[in-house]
C-alpha atoms as a PDB file:
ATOM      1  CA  UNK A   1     -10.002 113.805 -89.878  1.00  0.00           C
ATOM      2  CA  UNK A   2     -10.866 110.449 -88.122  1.00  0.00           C
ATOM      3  CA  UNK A   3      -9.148 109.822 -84.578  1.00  0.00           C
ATOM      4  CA  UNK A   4      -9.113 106.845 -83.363  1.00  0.00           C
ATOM      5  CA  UNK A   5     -10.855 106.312 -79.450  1.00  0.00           C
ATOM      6  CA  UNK A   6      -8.887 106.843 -76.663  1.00  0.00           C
ATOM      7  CA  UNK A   7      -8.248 104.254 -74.492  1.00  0.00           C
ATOM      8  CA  UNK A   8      -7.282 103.482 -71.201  1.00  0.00           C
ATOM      9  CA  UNK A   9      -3.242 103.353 -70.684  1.00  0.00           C
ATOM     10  CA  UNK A  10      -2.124  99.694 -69.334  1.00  0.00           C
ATOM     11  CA  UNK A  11      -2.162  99.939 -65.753  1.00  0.00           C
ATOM     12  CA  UNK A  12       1.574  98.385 -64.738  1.00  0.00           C
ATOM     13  CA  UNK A  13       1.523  95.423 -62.324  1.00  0.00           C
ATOM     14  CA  UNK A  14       3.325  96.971 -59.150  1.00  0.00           C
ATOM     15  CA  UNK A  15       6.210  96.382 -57.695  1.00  0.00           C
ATOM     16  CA  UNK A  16       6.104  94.518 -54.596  1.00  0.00           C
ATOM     17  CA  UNK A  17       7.705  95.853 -51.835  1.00  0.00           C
ATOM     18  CA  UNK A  18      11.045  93.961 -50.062  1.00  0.00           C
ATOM     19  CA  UNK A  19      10.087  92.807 -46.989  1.00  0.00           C
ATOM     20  CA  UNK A  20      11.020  95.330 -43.905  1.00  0.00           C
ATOM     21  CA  UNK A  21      13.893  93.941 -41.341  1.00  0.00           C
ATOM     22  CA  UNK A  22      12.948  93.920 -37.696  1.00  0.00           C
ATOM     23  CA  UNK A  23      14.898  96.858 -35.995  1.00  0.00           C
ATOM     24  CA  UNK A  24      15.089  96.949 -32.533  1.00  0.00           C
ATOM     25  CA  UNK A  25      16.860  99.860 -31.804  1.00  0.00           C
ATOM     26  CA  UNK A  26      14.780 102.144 -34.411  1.00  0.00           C
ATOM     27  CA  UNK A  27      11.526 101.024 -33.047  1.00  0.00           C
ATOM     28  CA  UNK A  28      12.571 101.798 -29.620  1.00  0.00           C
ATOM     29  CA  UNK A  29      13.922 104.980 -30.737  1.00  0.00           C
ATOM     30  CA  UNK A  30      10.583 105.571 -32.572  1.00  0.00           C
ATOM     31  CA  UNK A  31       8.329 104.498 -29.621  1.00  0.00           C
ATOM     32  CA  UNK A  32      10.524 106.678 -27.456  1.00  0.00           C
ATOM     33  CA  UNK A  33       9.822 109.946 -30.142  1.00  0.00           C
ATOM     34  CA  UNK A  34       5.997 108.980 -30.318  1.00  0.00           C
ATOM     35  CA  UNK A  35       5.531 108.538 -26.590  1.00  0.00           C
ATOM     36  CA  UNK A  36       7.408 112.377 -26.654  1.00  0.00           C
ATOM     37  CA  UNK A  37       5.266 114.024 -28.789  1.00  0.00           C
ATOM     38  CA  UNK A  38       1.835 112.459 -28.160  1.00  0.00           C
ATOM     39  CA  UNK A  39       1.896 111.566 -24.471  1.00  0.00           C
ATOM     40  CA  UNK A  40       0.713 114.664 -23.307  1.00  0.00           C
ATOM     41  CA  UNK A  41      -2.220 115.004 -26.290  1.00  0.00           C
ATOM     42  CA  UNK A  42      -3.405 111.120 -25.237  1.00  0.00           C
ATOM     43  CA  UNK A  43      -3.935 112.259 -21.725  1.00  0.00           C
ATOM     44  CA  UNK A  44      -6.087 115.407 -22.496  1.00  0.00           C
ATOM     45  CA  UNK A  45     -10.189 114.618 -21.872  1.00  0.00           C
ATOM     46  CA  UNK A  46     -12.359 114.196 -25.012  1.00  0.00           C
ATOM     47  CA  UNK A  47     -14.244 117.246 -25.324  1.00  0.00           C
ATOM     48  CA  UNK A  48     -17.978 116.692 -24.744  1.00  0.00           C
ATOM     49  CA  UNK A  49     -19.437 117.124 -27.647  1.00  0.00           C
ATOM     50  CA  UNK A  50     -17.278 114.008 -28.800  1.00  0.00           C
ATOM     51  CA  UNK A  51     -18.191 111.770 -25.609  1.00  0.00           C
ATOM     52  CA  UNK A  52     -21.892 112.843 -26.558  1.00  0.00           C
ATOM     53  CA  UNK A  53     -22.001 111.863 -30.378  1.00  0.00           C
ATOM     54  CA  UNK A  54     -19.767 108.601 -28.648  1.00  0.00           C
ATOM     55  CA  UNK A  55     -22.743 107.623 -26.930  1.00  0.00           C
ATOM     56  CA  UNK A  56     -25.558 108.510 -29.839  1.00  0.00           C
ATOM     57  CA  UNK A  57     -23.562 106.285 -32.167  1.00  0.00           C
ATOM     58  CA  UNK A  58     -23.559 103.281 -29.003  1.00  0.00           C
ATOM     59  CA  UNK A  59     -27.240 103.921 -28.570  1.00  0.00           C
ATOM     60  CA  UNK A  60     -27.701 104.000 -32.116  1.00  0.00           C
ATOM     61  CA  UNK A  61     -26.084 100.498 -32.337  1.00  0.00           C
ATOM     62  CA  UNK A  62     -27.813  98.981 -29.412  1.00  0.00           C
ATOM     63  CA  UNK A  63     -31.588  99.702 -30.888  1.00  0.00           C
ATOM     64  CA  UNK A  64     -29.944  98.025 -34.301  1.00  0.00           C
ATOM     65  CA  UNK A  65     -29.374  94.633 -32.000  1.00  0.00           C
END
């Protein structure tokens, strides 16, 4: 028995998306959730081993100049 070669399906040309409407009142209400939950995690220090590979990758970039 012969088969014949698979081939690639047609890749469909996507839909574009509708444009979104401006919302006031949700994006307040979203900033106003966001600002809720993350507040608190934004205002925690960067543990150092972060700040340290921070400044590696800065040094790192300066020698590159």
């Amino acid at each position: 028995m012969s088969e014949k070669p698979k081939t690639k399906p047609e890749m469909a040309t996507p839909t574009p998306r509708p444009q979104a409407k401006f919302n006031p009142a949700f994006d307040s209400w979203l900033e106003t959730k966001l600002h809720k939950i993350f507040d608190s995690v934004a205002s925690e220090p960067l543990p150092q081993d972060l700040v340290k590979l921070l400044g590696q990758i800065d040094e790192a970039e300066e020698k590159k100049k």
